[in-house]
N, C-alpha and C. Protein backbone atom coordinates (compact mmCIF):
# COMPACT_ATOMS: atom_id res chain seq x y z
N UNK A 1 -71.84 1.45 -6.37
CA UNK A 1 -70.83 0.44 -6.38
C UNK A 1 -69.45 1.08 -6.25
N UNK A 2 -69.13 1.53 -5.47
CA UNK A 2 -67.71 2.40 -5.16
C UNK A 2 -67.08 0.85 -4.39
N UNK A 3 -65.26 0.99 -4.61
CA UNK A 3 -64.82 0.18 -4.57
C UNK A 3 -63.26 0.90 -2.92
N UNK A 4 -63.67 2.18 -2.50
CA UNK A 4 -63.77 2.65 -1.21
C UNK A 4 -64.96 2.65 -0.07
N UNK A 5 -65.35 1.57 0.54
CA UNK A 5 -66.23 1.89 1.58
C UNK A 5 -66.00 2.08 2.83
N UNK A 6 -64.81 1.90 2.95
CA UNK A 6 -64.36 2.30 4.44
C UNK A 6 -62.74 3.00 4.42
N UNK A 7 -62.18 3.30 5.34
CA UNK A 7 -60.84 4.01 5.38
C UNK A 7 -59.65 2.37 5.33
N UNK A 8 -60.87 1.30 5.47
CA UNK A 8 -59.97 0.44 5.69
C UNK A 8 -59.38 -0.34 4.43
N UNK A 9 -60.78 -0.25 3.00
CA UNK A 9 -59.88 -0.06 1.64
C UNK A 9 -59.12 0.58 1.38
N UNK A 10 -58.81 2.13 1.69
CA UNK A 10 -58.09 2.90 0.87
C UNK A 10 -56.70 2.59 1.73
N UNK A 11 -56.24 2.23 2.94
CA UNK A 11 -55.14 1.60 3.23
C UNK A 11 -55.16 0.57 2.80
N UNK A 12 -55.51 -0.11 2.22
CA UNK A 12 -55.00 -1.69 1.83
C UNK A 12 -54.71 -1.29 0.38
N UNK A 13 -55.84 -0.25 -0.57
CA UNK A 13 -54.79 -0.23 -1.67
C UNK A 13 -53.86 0.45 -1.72
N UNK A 14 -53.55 1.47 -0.72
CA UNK A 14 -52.13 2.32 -0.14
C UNK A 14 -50.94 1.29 -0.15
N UNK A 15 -51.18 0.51 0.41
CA UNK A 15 -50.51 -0.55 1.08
C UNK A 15 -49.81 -1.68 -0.12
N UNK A 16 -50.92 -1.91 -1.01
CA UNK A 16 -50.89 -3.12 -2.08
C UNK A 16 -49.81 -2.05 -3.32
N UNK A 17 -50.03 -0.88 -3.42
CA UNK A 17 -49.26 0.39 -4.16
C UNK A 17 -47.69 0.27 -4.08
N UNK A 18 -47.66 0.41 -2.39
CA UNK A 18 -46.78 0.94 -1.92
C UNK A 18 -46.05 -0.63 -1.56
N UNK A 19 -46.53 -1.88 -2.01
CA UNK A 19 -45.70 -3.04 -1.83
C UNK A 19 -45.11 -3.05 -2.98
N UNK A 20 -45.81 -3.20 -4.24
CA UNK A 20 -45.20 -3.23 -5.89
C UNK A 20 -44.78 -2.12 -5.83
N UNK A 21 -44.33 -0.76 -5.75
CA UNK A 21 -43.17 -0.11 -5.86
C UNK A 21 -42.01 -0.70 -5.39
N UNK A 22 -42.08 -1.06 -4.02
CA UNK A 22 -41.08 -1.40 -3.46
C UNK A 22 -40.31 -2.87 -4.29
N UNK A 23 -41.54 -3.64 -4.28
CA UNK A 23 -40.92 -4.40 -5.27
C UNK A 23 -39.73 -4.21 -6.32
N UNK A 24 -40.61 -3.38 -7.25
CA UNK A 24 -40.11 -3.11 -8.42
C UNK A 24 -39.00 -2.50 -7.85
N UNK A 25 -38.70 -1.60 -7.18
CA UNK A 25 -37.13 -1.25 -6.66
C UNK A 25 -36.38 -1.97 -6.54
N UNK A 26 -37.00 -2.72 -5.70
CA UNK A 26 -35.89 -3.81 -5.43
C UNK A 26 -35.09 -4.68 -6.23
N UNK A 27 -36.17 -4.97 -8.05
CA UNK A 27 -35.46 -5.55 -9.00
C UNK A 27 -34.70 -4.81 -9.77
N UNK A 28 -35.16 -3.49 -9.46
CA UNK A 28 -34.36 -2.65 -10.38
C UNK A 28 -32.93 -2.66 -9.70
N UNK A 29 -33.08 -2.69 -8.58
CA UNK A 29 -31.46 -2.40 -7.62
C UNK A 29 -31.10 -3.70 -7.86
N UNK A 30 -31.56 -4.27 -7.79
CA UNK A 30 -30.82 -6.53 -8.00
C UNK A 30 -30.27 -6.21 -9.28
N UNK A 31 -31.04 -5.50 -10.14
CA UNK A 31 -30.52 -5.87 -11.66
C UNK A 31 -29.44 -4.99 -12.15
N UNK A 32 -29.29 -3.65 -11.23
CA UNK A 32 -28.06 -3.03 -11.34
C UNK A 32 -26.81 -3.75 -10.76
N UNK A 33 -26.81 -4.15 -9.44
CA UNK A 33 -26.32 -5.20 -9.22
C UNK A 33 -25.56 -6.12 -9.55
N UNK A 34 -26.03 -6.86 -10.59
CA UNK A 34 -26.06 -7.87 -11.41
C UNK A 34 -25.10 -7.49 -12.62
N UNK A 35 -25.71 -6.33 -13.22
CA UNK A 35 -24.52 -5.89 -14.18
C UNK A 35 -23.25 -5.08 -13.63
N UNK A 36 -23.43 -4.51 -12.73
CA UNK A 36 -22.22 -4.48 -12.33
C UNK A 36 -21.37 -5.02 -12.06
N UNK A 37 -21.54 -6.24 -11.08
CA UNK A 37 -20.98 -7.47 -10.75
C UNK A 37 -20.16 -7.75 -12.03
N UNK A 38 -20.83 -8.15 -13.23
CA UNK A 38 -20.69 -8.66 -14.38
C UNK A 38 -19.95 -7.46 -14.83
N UNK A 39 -19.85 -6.48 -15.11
CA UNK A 39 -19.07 -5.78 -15.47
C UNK A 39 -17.50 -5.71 -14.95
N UNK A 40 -17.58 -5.57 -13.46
CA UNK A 40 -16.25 -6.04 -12.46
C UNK A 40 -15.75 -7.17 -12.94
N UNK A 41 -16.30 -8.06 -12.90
CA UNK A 41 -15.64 -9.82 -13.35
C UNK A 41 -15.06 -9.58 -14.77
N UNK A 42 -15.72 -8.91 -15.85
CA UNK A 42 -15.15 -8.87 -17.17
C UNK A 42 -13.71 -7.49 -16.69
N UNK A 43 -14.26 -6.78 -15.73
CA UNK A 43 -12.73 -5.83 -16.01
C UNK A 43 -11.37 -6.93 -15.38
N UNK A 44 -11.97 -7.48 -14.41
CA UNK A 44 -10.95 -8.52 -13.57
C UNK A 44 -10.26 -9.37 -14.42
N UNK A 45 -11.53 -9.49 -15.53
CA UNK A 45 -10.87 -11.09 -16.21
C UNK A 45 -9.62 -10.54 -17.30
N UNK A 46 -10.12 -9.12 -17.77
CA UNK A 46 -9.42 -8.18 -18.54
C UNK A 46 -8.07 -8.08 -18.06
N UNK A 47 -8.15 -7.99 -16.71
CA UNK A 47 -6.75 -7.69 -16.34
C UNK A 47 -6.03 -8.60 -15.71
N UNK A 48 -6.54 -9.82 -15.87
CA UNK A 48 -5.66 -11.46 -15.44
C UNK A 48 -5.35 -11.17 -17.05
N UNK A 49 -5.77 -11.16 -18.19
CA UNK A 49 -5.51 -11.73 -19.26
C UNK A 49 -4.39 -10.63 -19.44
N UNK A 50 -4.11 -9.28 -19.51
CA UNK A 50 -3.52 -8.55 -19.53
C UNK A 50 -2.19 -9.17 -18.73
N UNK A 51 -2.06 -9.22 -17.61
CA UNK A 51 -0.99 -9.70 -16.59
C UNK A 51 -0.28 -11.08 -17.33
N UNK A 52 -1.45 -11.91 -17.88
CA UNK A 52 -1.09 -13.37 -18.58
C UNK A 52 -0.06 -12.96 -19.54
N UNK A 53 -0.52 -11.93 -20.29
CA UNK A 53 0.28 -11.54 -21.90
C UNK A 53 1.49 -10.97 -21.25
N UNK A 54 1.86 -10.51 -20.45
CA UNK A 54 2.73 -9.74 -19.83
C UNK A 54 4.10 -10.50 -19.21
N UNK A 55 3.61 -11.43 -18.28
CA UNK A 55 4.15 -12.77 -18.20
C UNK A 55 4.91 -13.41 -19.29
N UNK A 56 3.79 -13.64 -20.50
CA UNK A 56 4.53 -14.69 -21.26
C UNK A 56 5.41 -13.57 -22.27
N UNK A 57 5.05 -12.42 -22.44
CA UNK A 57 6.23 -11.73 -23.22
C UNK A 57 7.60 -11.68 -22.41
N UNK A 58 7.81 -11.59 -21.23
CA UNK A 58 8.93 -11.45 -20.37
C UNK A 58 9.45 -12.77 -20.42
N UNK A 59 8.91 -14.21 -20.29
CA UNK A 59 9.55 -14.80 -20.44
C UNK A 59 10.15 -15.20 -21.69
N UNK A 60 9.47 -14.59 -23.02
CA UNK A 60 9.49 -14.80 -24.35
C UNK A 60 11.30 -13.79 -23.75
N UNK A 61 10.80 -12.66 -23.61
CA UNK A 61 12.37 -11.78 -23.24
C UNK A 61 13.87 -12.49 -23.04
N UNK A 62 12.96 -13.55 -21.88
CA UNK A 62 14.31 -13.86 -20.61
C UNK A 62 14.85 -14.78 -21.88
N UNK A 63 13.93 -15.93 -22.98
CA UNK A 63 14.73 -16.71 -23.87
C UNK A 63 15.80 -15.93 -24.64
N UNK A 64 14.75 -14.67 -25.48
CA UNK A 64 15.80 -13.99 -26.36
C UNK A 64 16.92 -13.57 -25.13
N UNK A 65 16.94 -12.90 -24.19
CA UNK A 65 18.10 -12.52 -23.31
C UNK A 65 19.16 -13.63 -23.56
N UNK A 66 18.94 -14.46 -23.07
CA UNK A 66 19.73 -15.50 -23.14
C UNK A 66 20.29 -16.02 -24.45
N UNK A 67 19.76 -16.29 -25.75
CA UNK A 67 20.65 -16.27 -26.07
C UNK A 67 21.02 -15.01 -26.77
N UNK A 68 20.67 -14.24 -26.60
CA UNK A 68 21.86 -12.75 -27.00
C UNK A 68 22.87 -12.67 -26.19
N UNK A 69 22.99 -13.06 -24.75
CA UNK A 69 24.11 -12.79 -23.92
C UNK A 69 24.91 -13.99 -25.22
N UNK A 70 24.52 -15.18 -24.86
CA UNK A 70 25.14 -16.63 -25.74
C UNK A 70 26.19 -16.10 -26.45
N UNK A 71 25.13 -14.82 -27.55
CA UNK A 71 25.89 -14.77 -28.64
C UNK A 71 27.04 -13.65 -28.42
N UNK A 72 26.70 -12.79 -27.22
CA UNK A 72 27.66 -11.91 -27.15
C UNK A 72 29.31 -12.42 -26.39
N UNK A 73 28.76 -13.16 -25.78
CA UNK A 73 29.74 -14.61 -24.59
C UNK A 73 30.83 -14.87 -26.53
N UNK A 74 29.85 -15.31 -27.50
CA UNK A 74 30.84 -16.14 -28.44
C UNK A 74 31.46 -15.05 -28.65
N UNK A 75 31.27 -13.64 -29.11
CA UNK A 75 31.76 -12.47 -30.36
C UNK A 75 33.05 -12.50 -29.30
N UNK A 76 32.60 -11.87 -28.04
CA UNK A 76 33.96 -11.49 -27.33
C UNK A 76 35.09 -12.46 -27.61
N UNK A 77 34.65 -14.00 -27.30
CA UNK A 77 35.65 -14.89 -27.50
C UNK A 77 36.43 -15.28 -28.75
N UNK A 78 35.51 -14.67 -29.89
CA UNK A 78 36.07 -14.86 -30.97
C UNK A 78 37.12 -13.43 -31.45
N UNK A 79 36.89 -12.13 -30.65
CA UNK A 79 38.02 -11.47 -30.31
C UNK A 79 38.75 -11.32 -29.89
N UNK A 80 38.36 -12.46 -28.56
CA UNK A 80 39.76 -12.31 -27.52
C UNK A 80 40.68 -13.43 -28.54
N UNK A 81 40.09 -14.11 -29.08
CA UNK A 81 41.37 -15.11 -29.74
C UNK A 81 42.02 -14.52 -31.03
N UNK A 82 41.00 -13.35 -31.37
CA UNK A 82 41.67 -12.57 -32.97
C UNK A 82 43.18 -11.89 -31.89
N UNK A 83 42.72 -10.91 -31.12
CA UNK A 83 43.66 -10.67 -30.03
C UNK A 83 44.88 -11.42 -29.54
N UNK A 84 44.74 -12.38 -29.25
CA UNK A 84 45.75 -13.88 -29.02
C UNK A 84 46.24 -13.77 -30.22
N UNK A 85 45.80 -13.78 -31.27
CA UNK A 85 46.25 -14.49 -32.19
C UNK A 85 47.14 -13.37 -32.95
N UNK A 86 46.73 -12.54 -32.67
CA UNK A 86 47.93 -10.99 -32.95
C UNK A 86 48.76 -10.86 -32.37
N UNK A 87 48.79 -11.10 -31.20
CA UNK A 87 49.61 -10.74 -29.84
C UNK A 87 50.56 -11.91 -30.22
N UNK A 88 50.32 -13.02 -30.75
CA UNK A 88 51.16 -14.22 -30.79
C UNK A 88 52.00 -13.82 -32.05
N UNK A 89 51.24 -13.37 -33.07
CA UNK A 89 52.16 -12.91 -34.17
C UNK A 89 52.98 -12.04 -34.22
N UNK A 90 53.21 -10.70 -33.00
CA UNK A 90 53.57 -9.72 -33.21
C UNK A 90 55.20 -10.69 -32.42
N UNK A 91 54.76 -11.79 -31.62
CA UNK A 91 55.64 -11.99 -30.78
C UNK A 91 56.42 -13.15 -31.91
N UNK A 92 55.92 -13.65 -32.83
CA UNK A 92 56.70 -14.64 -33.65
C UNK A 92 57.51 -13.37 -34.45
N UNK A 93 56.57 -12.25 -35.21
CA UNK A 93 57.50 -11.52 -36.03
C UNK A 93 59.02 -10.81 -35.08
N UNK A 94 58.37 -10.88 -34.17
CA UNK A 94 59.79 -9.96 -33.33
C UNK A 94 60.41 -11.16 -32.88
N UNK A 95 60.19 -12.44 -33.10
CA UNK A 95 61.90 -13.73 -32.99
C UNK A 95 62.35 -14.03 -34.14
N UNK A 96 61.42 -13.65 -35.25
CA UNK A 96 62.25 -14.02 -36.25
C UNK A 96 63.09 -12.68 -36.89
N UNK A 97 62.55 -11.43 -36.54
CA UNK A 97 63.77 -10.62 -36.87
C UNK A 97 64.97 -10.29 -35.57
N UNK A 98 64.63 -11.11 -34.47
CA UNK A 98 65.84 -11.46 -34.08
C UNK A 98 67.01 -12.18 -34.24
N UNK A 99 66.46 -12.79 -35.19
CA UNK A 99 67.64 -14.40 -36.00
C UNK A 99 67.96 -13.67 -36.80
């Protein structure tokens, strides 16, 4: 009861061998594939979310910018009028020791 009786079994289980390897390659390569893919998409998504945070801190920036200029716009003005307001006195003290 041998389960080779001709050359024409031992190619067919050559054959039936050499299909399920190939198979199995083939899922093994799909399934690398697969996580890679999935790996790429999570670095991608990593670096939209990265870019997102990046975004909203700059514009978080551009608010504080603004009003720090605001506040620097008031300081000056509240010197230029200490200024005025010296410049005006130096000019009242020098008419009244002209009288």
């Amino acid at each position: 009861m041998s389960y080779f009786q001709t050359s024409q079994d031992i190619l067919n289980i050559v054959l039936a061998i050499s299909a399920g390897a190939i198979a199995f390659f083939v899922c093994w390569l799909l399934l690398y594939m697969v996580l890679s893919f999935r790996k790429a998409y999570r670095m991608v998504d990593d670096v939209a979310k990265i870019i997102q945070t990046i975004k909203d801190k700059a514009e978080n920036f551009g608010a504080y910018f603004y009003f720090i200029g605001e506040g620097i716009k008031k300081i000056l003005e509240l010197l230029g009028d200490k200024q005025n307001r010296e410049k005006q006195g130096e000019k009242i003290g020098s008419n009244e020791e002209k009288d």
